[in-house]
Protein backbone atom coordinates (compact mmCIF):
# COMPACT_ATOMS: atom_id res chain seq x y z
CA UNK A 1 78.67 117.03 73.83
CA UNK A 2 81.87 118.20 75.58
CA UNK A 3 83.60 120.88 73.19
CA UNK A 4 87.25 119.94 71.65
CA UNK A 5 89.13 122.65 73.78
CA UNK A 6 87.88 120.70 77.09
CA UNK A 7 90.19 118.24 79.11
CA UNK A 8 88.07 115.60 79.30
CA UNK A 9 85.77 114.36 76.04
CA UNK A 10 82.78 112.05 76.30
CA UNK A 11 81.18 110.55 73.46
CA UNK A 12 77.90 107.63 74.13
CA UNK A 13 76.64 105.40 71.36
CA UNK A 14 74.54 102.29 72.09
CA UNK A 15 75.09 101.99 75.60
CA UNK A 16 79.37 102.70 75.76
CA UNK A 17 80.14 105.85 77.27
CA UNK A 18 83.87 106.88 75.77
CA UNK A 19 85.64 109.02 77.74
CA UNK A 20 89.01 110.43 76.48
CA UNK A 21 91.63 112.61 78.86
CA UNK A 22 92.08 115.30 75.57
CA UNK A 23 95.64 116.91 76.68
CA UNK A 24 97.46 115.65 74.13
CA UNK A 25 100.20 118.13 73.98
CA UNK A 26 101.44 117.06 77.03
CA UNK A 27 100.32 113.70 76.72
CA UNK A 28 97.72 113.40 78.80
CA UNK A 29 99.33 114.68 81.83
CA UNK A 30 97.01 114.40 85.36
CA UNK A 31 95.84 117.89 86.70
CA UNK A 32 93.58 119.52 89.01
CA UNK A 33 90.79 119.69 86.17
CA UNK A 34 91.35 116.21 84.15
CA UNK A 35 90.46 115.27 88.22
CA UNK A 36 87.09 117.50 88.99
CA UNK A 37 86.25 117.09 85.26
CA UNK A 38 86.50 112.96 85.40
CA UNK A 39 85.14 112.26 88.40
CA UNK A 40 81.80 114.63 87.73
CA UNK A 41 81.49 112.68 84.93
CA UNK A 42 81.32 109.35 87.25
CA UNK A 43 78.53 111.13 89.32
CA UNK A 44 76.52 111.71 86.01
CA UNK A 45 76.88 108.33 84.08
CA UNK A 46 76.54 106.49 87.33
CA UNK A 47 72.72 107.44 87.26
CA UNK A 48 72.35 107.65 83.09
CA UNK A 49 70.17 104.67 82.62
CA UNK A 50 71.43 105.11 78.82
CA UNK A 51 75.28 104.16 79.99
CA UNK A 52 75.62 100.68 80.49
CA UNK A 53 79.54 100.77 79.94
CA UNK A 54 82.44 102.88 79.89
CA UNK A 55 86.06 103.43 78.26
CA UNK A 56 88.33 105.46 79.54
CA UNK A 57 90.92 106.42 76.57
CA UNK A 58 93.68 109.08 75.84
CA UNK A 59 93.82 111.77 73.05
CA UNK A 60 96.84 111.68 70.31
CA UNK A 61 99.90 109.52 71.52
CA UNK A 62 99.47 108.28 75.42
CA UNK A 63 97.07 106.89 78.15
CA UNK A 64 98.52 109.72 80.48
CA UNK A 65 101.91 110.37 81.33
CA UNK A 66 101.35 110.83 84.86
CA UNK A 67 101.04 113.94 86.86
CA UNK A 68 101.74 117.38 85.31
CA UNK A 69 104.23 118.71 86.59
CA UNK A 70 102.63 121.77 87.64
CA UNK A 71 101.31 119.46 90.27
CA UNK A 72 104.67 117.84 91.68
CA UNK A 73 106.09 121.16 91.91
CA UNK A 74 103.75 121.73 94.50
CA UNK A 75 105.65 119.42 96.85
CA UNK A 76 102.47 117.03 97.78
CA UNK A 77 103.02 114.48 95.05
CA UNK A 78 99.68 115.06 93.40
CA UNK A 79 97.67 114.79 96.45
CA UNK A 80 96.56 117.99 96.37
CA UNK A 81 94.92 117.01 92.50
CA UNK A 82 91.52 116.97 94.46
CA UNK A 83 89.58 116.46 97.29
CA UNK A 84 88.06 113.22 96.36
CA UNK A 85 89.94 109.68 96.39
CA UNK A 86 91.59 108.30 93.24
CA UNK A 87 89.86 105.37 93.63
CA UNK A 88 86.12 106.49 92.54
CA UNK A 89 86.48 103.63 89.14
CA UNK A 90 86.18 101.02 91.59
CA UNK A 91 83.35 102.41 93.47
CA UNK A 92 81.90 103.45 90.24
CA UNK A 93 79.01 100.72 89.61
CA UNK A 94 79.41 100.11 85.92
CA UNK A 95 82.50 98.37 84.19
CA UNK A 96 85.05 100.32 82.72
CA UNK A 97 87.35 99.50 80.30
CA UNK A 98 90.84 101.06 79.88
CA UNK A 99 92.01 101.76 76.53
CA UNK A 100 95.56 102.08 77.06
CA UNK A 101 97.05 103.67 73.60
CA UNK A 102 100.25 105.01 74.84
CA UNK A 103 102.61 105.92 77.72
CA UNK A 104 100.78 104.95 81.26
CA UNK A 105 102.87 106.38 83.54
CA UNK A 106 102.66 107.29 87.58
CA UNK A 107 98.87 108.60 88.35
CA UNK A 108 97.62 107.36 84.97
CA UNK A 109 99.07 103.82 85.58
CA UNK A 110 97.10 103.81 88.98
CA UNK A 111 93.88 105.20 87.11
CA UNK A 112 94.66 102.52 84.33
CA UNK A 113 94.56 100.17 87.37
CA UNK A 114 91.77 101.47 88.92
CA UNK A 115 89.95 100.31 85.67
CA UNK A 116 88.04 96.95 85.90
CA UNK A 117 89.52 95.75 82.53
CA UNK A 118 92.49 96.56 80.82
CA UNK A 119 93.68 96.51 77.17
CA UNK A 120 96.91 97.87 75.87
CA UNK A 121 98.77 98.64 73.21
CA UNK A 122 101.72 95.51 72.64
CA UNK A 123 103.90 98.95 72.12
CA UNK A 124 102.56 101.02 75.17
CA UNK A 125 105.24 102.09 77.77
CA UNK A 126 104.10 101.52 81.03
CA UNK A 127 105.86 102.91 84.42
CA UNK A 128 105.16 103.36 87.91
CA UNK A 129 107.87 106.85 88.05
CA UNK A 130 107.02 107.84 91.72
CA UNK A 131 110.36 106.42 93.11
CA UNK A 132 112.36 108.14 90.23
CA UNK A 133 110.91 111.40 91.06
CA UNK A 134 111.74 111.02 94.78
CA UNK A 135 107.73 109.71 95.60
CA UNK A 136 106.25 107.00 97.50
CA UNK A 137 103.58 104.25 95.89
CA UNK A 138 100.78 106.87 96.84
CA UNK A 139 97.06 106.73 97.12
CA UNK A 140 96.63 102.77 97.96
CA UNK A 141 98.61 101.71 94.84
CA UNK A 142 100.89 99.49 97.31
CA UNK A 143 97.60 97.20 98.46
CA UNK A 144 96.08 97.22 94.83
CA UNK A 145 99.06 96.57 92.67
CA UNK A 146 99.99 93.55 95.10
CA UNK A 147 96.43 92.02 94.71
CA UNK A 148 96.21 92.78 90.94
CA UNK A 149 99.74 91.36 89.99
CA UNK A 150 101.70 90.01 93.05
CA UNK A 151 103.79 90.95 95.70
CA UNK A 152 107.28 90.13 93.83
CA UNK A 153 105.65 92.28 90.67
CA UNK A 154 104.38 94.81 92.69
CA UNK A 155 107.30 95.14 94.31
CA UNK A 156 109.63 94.91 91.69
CA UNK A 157 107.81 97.54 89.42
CA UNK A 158 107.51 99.90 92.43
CA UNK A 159 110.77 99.94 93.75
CA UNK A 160 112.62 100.30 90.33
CA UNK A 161 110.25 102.58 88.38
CA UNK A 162 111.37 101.20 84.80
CA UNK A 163 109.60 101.11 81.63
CA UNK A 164 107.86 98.37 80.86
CA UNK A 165 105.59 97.46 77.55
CA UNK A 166 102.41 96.29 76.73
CA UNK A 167 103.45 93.01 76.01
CA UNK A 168 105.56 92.26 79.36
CA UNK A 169 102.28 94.28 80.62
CA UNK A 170 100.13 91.46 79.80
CA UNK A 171 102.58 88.41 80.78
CA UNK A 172 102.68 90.35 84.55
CA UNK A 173 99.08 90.95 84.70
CA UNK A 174 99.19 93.82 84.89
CA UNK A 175 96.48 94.26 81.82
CA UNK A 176 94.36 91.74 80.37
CA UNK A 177 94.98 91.80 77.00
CA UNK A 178 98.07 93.89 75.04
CA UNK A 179 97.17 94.15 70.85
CA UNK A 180 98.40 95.71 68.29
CA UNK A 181 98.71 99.24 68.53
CA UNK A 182 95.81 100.47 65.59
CA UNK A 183 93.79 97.68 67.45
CA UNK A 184 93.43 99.33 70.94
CA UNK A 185 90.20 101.00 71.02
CA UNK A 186 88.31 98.73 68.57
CA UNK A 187 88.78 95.82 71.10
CA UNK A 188 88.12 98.21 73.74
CA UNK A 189 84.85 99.16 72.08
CA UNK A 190 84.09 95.27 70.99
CA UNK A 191 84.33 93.96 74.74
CA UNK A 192 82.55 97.27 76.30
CA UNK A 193 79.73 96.64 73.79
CA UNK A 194 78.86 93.02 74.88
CA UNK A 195 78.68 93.91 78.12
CA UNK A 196 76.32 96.99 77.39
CA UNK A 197 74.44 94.18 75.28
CA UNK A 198 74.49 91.30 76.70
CA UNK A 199 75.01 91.86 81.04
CA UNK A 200 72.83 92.29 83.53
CA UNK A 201 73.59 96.10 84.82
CA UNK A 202 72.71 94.92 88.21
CA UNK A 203 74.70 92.13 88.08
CA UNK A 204 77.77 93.56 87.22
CA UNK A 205 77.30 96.25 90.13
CA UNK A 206 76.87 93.48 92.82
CA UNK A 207 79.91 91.92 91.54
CA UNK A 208 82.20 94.66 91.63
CA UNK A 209 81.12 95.42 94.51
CA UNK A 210 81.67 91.71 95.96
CA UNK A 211 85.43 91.48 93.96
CA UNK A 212 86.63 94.88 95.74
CA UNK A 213 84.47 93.92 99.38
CA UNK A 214 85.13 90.07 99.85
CA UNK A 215 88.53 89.78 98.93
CA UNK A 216 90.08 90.66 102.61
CA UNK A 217 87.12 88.97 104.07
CA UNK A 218 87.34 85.72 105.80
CA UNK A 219 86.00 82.96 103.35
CA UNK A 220 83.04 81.86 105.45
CA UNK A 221 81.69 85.30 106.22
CA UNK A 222 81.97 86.38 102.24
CA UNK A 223 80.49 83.10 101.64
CA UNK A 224 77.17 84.12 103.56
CA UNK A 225 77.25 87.31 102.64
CA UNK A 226 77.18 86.53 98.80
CA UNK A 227 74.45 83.67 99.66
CA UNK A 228 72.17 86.99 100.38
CA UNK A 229 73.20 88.70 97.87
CA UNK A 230 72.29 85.73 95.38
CA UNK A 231 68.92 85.40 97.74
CA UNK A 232 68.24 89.33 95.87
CA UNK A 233 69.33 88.23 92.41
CA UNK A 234 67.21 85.52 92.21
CA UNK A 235 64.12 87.83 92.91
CA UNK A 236 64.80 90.04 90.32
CA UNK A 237 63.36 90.54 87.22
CA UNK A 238 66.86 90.15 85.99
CA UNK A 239 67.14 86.65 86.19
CA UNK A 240 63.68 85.41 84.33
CA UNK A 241 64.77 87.56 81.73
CA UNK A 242 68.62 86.10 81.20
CA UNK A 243 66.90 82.69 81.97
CA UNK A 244 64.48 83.34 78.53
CA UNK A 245 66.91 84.80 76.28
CA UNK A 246 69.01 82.00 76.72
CA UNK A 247 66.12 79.35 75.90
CA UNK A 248 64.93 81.76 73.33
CA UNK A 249 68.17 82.11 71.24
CA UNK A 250 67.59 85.88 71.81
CA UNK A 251 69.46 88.98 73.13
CA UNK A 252 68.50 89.56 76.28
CA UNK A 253 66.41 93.05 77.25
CA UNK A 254 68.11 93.55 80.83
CA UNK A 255 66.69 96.59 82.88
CA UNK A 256 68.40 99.19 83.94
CA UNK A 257 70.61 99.60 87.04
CA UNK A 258 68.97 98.97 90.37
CA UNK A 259 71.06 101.12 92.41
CA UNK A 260 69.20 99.84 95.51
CA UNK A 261 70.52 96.55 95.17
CA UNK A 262 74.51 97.56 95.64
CA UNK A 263 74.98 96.29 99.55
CA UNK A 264 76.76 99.45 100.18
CA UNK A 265 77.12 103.09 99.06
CA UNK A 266 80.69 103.20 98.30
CA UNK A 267 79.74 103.71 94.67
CA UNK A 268 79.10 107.60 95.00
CA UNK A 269 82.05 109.15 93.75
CA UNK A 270 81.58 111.85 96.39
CA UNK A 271 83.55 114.74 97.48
């Protein structure tokens, strides 16, 4: 168990790994070590078969504000927060659910958005900041907030900067669900537990993988592809088993990941 003095907090119980950015003095603010530290912990709950789920949370009053400020006085925008990508959620092979309790600002919007699932506080601020602090939409954000939201959102949100909240959040797509505030992490908890309990680990991996892979693929090609793919479900274990709990009223036992069975290794959070 990570001590309370460290940046980044992790906390597993039945299956739901809880992961909570713990710099809540300066709400939450992106640095060098919330980077190394949260990505590290990808590596290692990639390959815990006891992690079927994860939730990625702030301490005290805010998702994260964005990047610290030690960081932007560097001059690089926060590129220089680490060697490795900011896009290791999505090549992370298990579902992750953002908790989003307070501000989401800048680089903790895009890790919010990074996220497979999103639920927000109806009183969260949200904003995208980099073109009020003299940045660019950095590190792929202008291709994924397009394809999450849509071009006129994207556009709109990037170009302006302004505070939104979680409830114009959820009418733009930009999250799945905004609740009440006091309700954030119990519905975060709720939905991450169903999948820990009821999903096929293997399943979800493929089709992550397929939802980040196919969608700039021509339709035909991604059709064949994921006829393949299905070709590999269907031999697995996996399926006789979701196939019996269902006629047997039961919850089903699903085994653990198959790494081998992600088409590609773009799940390795690597440096």
């Amino acid at each position: 168990m990570a001590a309370e003095s460290d940046v980044i907090l992790v906390d597993t119980v039945d299956g739901v790994a809880t992961i909570t950015i713990n710099r809540p003095d300066v709400y939450n603010a992106w640095n060098h070590e919330v980077q190394s530290r949260l990505f590290g912990l990808f590596d290692e709950l990639a390959h815990d078969e006891a992690v079927r789920a994860v939730i990625i949370t702030g301490a005290g009053k805010a998702f994260s504000s964005g990047a610290d400020m030690e960081i932007l006085s560097e001059g690089d925008g926060g590129t220089a927060a680490g060697s490795r990508p900011l896009l290791a959620p999505m090549w992370f092979p298990k579902p992750i659910i953002a908790a989003i309790n307070g501000a989401c600002a800048g680089i903790g919007l895009q890790l919010a958005l990074m996220c497979d699932v999103r639920i927000a506080s109806q009183e969260a601020k949200f904003t995208t900041a980099f073109a009020r602090r003299g940045l660019i939409a950095e590190h792929g954000l202008s291709w994924l907030f397009a394809r999450l939201t849509s071009l006129a959102t994207a556009t709109e949100l990037l170009m302006s900067g302004r505070v939104f909240r979680g409830d114009e959040a959820e009418r733009l797509g930009v999250v799945h669900f905004a609740v009440p505030h006091d309700e954030v992490l119990d519905r975060a908890r709720a939905y991450a537990q169903d999948l820990a309990d009821n999903v096929s680990p293997t399943a979800m991996a493929v089709i992550k993988w397929q939802m980040y892979n196919h969608y700039d693929r021509p339709l035909i090609e991604s059709i064949d592809h994921s006829d393949e793919l299905m070709r590999h479900s269907a031999a697995r274990p996996d399926l006789a088993e979701g196939v019996a709990s269902f006629l047997e009223r039961r919850q089903p036992k699903f085994a653990p990941l198959d790494h081998s069975a992600v088409p590609l290794t773009t799940f390795t959070a690597k440096e």
